[in-house]
N, C-alpha and C. Protein backbone atom coordinates (compact mmCIF):
# COMPACT_ATOMS: atom_id res chain seq x y z
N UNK A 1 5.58 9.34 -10.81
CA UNK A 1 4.32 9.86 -10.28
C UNK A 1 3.19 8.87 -10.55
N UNK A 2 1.83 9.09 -9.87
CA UNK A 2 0.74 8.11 -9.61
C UNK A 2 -0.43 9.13 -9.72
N UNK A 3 -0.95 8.57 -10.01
CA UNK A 3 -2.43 9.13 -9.55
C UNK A 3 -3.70 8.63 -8.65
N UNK A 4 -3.17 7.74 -8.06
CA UNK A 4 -3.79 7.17 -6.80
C UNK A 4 -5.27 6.47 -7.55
N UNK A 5 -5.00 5.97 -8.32
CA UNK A 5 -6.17 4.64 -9.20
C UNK A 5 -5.27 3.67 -9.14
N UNK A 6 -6.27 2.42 -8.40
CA UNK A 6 -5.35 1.48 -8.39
C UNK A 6 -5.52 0.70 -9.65
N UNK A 7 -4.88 -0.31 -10.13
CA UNK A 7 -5.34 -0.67 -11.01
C UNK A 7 -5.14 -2.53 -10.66
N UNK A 8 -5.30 -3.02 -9.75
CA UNK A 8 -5.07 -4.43 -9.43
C UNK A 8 -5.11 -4.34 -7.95
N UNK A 9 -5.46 -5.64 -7.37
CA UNK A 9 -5.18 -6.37 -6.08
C UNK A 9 -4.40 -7.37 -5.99
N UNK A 10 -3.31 -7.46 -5.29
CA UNK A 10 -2.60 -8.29 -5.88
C UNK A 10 -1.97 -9.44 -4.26
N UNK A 11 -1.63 -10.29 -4.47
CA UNK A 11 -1.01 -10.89 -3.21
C UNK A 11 0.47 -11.34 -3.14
N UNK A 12 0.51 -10.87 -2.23
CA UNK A 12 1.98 -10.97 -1.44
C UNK A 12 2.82 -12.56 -1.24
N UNK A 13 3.11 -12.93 -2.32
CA UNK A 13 3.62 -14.30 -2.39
C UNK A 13 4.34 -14.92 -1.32
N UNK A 14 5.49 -13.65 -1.27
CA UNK A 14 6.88 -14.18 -0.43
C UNK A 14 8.13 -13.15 0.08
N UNK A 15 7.81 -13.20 1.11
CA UNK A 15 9.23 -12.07 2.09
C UNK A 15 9.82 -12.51 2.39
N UNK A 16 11.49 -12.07 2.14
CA UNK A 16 12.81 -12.64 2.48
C UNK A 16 13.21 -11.82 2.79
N UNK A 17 14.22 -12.04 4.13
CA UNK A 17 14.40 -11.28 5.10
C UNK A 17 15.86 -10.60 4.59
N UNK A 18 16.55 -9.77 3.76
CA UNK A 18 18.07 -9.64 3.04
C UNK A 18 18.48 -8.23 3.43
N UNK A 19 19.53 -8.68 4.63
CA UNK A 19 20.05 -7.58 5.76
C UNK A 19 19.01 -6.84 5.98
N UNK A 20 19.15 -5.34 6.19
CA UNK A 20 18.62 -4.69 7.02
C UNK A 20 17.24 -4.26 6.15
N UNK A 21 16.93 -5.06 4.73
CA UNK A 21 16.11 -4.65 4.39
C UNK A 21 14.98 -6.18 4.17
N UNK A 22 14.26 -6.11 2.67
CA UNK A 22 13.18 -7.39 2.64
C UNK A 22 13.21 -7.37 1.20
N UNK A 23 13.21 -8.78 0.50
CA UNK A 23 12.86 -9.04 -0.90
C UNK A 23 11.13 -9.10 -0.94
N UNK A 24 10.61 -9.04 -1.79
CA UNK A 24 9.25 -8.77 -1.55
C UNK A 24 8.74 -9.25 -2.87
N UNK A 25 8.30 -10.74 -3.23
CA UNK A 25 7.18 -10.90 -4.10
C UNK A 25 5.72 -10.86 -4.26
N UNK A 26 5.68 -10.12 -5.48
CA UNK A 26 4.07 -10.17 -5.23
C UNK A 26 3.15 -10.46 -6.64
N UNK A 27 2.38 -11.64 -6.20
CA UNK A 27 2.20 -11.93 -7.54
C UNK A 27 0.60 -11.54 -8.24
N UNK A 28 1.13 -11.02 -9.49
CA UNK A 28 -0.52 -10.09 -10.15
C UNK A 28 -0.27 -10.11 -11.77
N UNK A 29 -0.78 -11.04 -12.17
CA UNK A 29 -0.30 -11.23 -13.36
C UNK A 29 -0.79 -9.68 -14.65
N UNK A 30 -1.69 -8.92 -14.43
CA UNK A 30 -1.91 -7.81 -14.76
C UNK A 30 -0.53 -6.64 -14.88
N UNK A 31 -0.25 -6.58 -13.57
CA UNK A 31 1.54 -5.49 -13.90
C UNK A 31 2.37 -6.48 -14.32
N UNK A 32 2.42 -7.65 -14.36
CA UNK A 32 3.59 -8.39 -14.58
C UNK A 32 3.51 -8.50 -16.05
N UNK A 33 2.40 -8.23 -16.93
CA UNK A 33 2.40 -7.93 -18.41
C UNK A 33 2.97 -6.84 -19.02
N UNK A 34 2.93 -5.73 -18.22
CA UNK A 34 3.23 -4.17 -18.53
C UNK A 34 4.45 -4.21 -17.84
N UNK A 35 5.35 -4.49 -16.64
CA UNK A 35 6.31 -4.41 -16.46
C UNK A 35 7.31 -4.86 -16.90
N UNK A 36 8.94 -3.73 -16.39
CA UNK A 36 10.33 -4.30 -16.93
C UNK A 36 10.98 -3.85 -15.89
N UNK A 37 12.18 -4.43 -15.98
CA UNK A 37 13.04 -4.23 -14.51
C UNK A 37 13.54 -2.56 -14.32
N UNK A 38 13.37 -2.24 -13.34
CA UNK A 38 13.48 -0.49 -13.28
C UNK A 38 12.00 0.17 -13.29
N UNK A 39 11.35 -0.19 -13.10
CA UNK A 39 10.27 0.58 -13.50
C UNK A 39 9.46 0.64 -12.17
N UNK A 40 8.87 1.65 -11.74
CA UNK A 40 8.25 2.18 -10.63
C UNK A 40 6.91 1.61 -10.35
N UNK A 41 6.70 1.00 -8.93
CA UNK A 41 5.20 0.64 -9.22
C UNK A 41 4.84 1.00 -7.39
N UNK A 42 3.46 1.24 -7.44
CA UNK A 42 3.12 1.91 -6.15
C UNK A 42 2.60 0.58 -5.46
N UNK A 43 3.22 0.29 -4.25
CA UNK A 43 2.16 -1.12 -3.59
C UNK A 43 1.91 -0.32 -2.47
N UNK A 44 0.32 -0.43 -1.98
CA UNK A 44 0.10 0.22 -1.02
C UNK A 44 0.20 1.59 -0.68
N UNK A 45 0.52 2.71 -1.96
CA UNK A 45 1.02 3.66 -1.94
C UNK A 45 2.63 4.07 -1.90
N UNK A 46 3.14 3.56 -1.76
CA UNK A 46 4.90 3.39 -1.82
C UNK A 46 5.40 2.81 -2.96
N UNK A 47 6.02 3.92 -3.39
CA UNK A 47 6.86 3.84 -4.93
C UNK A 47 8.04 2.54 -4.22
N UNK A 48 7.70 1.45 -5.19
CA UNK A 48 9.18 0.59 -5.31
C UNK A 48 9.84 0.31 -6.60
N UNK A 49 10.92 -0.10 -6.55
CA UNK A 49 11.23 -0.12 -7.78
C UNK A 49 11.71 -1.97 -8.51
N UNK A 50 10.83 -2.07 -9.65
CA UNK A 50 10.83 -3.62 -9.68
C UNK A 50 12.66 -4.10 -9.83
N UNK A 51 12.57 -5.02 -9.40
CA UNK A 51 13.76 -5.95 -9.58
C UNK A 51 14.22 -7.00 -10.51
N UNK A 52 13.03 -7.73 -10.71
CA UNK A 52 12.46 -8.73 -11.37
C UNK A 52 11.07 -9.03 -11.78
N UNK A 53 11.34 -9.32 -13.11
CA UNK A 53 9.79 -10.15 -13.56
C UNK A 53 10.22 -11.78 -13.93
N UNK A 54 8.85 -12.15 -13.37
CA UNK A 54 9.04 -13.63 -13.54
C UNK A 54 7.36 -14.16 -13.79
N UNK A 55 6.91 -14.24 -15.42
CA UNK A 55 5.73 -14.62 -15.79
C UNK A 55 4.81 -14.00 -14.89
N UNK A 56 4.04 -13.87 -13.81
CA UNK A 56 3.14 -13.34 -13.20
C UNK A 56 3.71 -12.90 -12.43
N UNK A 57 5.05 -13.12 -11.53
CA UNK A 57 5.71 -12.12 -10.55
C UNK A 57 6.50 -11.40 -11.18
N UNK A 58 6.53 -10.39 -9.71
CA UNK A 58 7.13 -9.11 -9.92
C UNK A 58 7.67 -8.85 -8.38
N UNK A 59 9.48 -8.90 -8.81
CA UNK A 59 9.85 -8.69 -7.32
C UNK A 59 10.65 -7.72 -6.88
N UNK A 60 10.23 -7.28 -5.65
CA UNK A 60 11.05 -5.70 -5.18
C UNK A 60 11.88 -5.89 -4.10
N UNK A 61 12.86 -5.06 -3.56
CA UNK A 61 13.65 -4.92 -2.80
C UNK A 61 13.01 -3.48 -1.94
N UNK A 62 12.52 -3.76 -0.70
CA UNK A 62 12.62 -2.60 0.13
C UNK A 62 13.38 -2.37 1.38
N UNK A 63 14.08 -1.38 2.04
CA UNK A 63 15.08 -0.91 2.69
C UNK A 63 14.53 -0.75 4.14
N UNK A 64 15.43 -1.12 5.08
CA UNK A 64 14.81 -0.41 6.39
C UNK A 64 14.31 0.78 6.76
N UNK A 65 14.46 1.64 5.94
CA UNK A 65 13.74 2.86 6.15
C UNK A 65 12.29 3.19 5.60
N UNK A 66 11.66 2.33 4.60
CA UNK A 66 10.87 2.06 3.90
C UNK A 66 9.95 1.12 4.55
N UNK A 67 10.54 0.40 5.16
CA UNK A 67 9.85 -0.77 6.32
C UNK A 67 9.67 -0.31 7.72
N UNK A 68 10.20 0.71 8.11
CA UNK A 68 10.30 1.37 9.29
C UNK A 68 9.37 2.39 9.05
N UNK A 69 8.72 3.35 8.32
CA UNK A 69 8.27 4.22 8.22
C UNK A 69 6.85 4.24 7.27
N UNK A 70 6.46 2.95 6.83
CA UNK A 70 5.41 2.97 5.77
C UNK A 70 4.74 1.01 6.73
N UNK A 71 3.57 1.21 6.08
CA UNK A 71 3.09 -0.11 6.86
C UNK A 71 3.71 -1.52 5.47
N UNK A 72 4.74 -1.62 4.98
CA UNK A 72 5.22 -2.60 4.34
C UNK A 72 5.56 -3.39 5.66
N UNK A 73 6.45 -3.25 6.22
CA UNK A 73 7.14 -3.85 7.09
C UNK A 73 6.43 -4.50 7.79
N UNK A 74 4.54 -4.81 7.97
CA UNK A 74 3.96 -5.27 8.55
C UNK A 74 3.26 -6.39 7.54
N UNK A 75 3.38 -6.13 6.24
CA UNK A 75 3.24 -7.36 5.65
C UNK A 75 3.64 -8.97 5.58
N UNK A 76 2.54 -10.00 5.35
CA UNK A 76 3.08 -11.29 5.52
C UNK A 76 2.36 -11.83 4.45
N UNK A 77 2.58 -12.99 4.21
CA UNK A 77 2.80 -14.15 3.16
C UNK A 77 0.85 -13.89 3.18
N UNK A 78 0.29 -13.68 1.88
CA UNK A 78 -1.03 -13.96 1.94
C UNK A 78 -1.55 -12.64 1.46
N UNK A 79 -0.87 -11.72 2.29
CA UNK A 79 -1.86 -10.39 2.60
C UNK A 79 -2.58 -10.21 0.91
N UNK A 80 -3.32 -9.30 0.80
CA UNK A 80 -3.30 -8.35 -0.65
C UNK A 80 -3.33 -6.88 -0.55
N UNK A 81 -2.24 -6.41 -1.64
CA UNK A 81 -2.03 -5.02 -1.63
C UNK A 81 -2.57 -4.30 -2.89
N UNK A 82 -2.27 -3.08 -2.80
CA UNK A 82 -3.05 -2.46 -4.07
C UNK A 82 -1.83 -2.49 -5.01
N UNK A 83 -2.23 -2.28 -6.25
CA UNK A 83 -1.11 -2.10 -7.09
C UNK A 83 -1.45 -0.94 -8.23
N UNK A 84 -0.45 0.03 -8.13
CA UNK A 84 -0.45 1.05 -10.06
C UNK A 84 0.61 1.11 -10.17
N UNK A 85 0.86 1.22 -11.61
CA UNK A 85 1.96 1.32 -12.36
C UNK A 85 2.27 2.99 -12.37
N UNK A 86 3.48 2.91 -12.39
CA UNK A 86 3.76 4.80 -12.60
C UNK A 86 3.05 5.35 -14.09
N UNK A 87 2.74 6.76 -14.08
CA UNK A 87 2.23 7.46 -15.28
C UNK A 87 3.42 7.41 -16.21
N UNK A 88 2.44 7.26 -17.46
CA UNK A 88 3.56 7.27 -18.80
C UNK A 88 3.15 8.70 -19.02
N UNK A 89 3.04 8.94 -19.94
CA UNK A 89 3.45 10.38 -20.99
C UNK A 89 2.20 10.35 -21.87
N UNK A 90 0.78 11.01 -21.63
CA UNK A 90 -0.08 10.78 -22.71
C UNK A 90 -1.68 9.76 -21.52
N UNK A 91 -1.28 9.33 -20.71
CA UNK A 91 -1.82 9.05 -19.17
C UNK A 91 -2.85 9.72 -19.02
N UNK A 92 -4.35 9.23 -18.45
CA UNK A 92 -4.92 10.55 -18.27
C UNK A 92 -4.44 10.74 -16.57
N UNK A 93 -5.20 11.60 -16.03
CA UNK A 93 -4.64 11.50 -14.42
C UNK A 93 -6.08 11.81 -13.90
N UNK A 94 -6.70 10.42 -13.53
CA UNK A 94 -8.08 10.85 -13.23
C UNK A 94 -8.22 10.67 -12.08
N UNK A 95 -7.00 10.36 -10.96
CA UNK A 95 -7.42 10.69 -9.79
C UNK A 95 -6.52 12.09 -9.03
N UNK A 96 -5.34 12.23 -8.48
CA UNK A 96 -4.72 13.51 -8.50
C UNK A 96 -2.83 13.18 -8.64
N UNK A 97 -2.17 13.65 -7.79
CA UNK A 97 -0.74 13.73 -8.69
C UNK A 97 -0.38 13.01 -7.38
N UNK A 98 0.32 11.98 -7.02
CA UNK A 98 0.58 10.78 -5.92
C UNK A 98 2.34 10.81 -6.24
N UNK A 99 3.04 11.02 -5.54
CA UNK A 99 4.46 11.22 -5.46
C UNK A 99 4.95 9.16 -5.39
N UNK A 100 4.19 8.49 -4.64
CA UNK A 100 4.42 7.05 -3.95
C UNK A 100 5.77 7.43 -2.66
N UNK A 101 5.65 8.51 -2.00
CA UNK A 101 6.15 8.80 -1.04
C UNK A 101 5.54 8.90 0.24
N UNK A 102 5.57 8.05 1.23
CA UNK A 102 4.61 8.09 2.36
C UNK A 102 5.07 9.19 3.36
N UNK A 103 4.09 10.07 3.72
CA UNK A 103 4.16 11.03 4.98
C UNK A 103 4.18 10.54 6.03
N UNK A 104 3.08 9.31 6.54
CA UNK A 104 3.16 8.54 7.67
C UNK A 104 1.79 7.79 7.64
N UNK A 105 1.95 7.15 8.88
CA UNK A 105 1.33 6.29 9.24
C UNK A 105 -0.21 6.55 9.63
N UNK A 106 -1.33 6.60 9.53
CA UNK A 106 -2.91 6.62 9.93
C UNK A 106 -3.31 5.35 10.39
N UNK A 107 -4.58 5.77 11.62
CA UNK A 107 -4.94 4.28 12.13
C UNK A 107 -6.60 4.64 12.06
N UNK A 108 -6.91 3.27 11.31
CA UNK A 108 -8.20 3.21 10.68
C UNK A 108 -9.61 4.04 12.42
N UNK A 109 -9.79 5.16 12.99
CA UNK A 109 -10.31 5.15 14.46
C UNK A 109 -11.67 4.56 14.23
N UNK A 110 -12.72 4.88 12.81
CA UNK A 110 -14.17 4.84 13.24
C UNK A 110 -13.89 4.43 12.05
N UNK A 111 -15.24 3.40 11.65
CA UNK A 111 -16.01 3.08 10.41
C UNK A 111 -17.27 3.01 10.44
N UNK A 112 -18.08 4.40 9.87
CA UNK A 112 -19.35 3.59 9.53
C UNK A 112 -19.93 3.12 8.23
N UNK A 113 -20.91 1.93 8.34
CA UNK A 113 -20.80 1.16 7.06
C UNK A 113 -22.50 1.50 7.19
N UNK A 114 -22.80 1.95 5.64
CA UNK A 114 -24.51 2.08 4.96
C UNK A 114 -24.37 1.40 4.23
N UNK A 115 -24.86 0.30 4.33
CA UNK A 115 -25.87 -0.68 3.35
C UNK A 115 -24.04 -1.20 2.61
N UNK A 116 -24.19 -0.64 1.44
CA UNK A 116 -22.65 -0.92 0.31
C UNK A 116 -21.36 0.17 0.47
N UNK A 117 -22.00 1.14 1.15
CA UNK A 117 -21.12 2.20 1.29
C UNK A 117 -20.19 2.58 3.03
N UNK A 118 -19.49 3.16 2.66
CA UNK A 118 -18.74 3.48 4.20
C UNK A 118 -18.46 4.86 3.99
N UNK A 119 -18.22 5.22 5.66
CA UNK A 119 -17.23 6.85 5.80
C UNK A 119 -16.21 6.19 6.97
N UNK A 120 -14.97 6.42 6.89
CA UNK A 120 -14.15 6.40 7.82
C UNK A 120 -13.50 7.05 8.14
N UNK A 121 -12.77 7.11 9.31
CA UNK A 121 -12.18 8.36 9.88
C UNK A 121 -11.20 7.35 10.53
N UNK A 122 -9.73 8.49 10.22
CA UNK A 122 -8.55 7.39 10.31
C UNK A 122 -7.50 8.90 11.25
N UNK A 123 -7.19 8.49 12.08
CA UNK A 123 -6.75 8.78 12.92
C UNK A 123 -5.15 9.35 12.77
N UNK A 124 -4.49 10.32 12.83
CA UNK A 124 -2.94 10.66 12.48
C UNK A 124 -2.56 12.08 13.08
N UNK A 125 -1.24 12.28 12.92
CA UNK A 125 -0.37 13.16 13.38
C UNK A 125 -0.81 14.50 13.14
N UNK A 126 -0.91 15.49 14.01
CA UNK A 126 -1.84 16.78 13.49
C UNK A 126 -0.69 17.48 12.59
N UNK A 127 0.52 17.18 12.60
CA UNK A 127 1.45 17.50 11.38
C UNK A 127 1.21 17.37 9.96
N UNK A 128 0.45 16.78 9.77
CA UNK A 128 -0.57 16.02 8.07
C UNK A 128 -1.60 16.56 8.06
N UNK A 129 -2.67 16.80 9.41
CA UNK A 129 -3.84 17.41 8.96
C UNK A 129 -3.36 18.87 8.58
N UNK A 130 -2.56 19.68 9.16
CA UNK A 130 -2.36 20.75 8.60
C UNK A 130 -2.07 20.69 7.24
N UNK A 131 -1.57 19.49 6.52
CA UNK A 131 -1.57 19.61 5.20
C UNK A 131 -3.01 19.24 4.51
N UNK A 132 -3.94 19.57 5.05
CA UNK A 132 -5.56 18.42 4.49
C UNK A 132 -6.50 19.64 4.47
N UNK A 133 -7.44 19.81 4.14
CA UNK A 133 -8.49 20.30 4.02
C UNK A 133 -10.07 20.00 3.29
N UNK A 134 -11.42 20.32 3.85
CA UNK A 134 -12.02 19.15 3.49
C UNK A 134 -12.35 19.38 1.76
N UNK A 135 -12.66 18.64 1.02
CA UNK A 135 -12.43 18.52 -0.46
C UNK A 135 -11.11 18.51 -1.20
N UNK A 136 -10.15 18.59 -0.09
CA UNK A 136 -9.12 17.93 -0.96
C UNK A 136 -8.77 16.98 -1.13
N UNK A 137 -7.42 16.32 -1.64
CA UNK A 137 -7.19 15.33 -1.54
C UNK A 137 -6.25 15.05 -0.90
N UNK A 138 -6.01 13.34 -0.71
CA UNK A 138 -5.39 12.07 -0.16
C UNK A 138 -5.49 10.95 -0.69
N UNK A 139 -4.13 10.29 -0.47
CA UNK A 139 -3.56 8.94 -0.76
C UNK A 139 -3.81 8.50 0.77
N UNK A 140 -4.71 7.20 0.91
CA UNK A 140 -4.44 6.09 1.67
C UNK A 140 -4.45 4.77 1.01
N UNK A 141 -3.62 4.36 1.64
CA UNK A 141 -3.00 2.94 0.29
C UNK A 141 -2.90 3.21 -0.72
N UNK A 142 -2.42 4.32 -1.10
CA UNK A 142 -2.72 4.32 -2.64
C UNK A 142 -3.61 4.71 -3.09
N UNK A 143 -4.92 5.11 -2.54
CA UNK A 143 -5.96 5.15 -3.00
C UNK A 143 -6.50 6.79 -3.15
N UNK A 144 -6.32 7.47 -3.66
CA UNK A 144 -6.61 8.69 -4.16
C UNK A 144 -8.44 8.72 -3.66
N UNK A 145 -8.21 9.59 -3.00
CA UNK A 145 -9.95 9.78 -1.96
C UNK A 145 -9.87 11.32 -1.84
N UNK A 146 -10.94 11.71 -1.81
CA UNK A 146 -11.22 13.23 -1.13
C UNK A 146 -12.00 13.06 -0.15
N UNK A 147 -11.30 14.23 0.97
CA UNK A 147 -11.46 14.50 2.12
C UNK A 147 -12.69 14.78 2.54
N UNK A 148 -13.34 14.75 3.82
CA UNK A 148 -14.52 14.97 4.17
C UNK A 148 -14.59 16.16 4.68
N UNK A 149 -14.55 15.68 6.27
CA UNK A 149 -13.97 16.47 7.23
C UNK A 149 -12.85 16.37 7.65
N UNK A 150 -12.14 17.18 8.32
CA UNK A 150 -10.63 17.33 8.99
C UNK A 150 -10.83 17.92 10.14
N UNK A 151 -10.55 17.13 11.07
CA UNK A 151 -10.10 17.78 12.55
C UNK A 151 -8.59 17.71 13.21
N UNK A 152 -8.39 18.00 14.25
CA UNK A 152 -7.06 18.47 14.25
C UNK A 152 -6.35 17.17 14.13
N UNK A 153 -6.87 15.80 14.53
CA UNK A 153 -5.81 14.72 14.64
C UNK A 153 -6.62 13.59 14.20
N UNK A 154 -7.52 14.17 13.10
CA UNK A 154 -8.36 12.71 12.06
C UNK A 154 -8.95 13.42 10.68
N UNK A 155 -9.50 12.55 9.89
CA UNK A 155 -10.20 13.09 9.11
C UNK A 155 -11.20 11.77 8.53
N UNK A 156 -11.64 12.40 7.56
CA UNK A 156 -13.23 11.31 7.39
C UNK A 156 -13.00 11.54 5.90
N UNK A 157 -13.12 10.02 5.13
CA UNK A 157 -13.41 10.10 3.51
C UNK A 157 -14.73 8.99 3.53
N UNK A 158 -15.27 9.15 2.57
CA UNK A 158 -16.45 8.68 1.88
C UNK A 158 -16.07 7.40 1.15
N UNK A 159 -15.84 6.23 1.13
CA UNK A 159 -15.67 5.15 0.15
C UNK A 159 -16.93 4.36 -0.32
N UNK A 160 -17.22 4.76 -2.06
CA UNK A 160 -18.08 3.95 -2.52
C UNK A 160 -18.12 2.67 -2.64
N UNK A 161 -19.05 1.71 -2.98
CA UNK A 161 -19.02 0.43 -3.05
C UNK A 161 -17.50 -0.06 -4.25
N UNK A 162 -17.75 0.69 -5.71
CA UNK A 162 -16.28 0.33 -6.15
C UNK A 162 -15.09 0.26 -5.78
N UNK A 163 -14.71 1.31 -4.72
CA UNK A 163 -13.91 1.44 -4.17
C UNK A 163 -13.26 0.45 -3.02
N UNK A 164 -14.60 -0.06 -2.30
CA UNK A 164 -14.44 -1.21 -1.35
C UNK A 164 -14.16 -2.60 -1.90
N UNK A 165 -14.35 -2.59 -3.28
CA UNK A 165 -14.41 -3.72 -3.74
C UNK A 165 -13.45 -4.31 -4.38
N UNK A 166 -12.70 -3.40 -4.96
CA UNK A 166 -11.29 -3.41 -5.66
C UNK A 166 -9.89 -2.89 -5.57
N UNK A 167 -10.37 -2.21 -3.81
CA UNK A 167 -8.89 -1.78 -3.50
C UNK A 167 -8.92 -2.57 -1.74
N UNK A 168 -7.60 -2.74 -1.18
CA UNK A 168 -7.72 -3.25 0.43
C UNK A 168 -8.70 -2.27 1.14
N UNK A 169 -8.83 -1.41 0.74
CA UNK A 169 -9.63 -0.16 2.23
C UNK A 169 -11.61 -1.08 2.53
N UNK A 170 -11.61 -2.02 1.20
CA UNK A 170 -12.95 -2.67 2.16
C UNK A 170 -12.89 -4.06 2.72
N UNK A 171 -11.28 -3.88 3.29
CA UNK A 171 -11.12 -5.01 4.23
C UNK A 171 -10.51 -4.30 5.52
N UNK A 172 -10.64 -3.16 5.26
CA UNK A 172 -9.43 -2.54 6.56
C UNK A 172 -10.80 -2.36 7.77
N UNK A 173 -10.02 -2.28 8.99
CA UNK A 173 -11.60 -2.33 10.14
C UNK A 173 -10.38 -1.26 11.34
N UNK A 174 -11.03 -1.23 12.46
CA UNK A 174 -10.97 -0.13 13.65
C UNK A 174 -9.71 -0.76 14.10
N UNK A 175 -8.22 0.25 14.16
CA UNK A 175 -7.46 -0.44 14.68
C UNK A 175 -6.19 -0.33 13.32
N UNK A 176 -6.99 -0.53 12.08
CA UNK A 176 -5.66 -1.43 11.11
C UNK A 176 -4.92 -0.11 10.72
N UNK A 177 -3.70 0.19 10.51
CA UNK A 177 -2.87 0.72 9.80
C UNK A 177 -2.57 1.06 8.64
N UNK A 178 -3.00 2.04 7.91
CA UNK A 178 -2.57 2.72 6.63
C UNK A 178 -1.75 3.69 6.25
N UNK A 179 -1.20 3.50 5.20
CA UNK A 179 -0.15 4.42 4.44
C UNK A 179 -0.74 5.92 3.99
N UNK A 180 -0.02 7.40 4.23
CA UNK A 180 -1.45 8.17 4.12
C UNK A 180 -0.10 8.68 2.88
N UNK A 181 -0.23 9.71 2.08
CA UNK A 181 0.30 10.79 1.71
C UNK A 181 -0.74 12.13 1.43
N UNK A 182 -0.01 13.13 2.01
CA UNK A 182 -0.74 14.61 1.84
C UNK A 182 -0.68 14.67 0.01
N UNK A 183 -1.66 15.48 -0.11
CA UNK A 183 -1.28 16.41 -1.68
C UNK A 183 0.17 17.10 -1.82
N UNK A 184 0.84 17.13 -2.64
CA UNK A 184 1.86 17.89 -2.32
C UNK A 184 1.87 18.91 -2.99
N UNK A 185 0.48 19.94 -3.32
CA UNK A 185 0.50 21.14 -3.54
C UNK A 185 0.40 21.73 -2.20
N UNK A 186 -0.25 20.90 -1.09
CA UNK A 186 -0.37 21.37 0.61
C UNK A 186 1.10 21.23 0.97
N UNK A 187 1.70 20.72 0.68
CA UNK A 187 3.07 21.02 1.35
C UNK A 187 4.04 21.81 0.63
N UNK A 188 3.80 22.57 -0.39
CA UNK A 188 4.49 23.28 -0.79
C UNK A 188 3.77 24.49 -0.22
N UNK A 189 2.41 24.82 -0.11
CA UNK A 189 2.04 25.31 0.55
C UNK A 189 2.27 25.96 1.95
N UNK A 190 2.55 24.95 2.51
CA UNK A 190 2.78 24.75 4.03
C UNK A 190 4.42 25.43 4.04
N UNK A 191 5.04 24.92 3.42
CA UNK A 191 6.57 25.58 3.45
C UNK A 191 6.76 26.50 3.28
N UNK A 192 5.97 27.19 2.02
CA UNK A 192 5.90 28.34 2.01
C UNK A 192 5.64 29.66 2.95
N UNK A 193 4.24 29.24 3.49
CA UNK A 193 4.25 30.45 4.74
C UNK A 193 4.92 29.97 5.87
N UNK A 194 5.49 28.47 6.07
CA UNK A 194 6.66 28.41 6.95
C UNK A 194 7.84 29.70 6.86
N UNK A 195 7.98 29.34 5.99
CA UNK A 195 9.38 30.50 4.95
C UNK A 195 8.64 31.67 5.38
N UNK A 196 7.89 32.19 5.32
CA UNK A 196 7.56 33.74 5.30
C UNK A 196 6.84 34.21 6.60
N UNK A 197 6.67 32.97 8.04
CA UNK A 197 6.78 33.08 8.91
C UNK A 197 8.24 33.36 9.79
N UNK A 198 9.01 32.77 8.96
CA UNK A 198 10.49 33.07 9.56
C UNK A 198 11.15 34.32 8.97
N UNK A 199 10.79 34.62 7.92
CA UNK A 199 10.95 35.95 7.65
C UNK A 199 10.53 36.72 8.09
N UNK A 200 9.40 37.03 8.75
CA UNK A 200 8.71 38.31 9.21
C UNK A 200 9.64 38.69 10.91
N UNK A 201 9.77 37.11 11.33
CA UNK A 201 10.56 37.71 12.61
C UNK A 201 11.85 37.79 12.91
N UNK A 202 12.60 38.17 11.75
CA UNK A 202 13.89 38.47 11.33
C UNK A 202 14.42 40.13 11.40
């Protein structure tokens, strides 16, 4: 588990293409102090699991389904991603409870920018907004945000200047692609009166 604080920016050294999936270095000498092989780390919001440490790198293996379904697969040599380490035991959790499991894909629709600050509204599947509501929360990139507004096929968060400054979302513009995840107290939610919608017409 995560709590959607990132704690680094880190860059994308080197992708190797290994069968149907990608080796993936990324170098941040910050997790590469705290990490060991096995250990969970969120890039971009997507739990991977390290492979290797090597002095400032740290390298992962991700799968075609992981590259097919999360915006990894659109990464190249250069980019920078966000980086947190999974919660230990004793952790505070000061942003909310982040699975590093992506729901899908959002596309950055509107940005407006005040002075140091922004609101954006990112565009997605009305299957997710039903999991959203405004003051709750969301993971985009990783980034643990509360909700603004929600309409049926967008929603709007507030990003302060810290926020723009130390995670990718104050480089993202109209058009770019992000990793979203719902809360997953909304989807237990959601299943639930699923379940007791199918019960009633039984």
């Amino acid at each position: 588990m995560f709590t959607g604080l990132v704690q680094s920016l880190a860059d994308v050294e080197e992708i190797v293409s290994d069968g149907p999936g990608v080796r993936l270095t990324i170098a941040d000498g910050i997790a590469a102090q705290i990490a060991a092989v096995g250990d969970s780390i969120a890039i971009n919001g997507c739990c991977l699991t390290v492979v290797a440490v090597e002095e400032d790198r740290l390298r992962f293996e991700a799968g075609a389904e992981t590259l097919e379904r999360t915006t990894l697969g659109e990464l190249v040599t250069g980019n920078r991603v966000n980086i947190e380490a999974a919660l230990r035991v004793g952790d505070a959790l000061g942003g909310h409870l982040v699975s590093g499991h992506i729901d899908g894909v959002g596309v950055i629709d509107e940005r407006i920018d005040d002075a140091e600050w922004s609101t954006v509204w990112v565009r997605v599947p009305n299957d997710l907004t039903r999991q959203m509501a405004s003051k709750g929360s969301v993971a985009i990139d990783g980034v643990s945000l509360t909700l603004v507004d929600v309409d049926d096929e967008r929603f709007s968060v507030a990003l302060i200047p810290h926020t723009l400054k130390v995670t990718t979302l104050g480089q993202r513009n109209i058009g770019d692609r992000v990793n979203l995840e719902t809360d997953v107290l909304a989807k237990y939610v959601e299943r639930q009166l699923l379940w007791k919608a199918l019960g009633a017409r039984r």
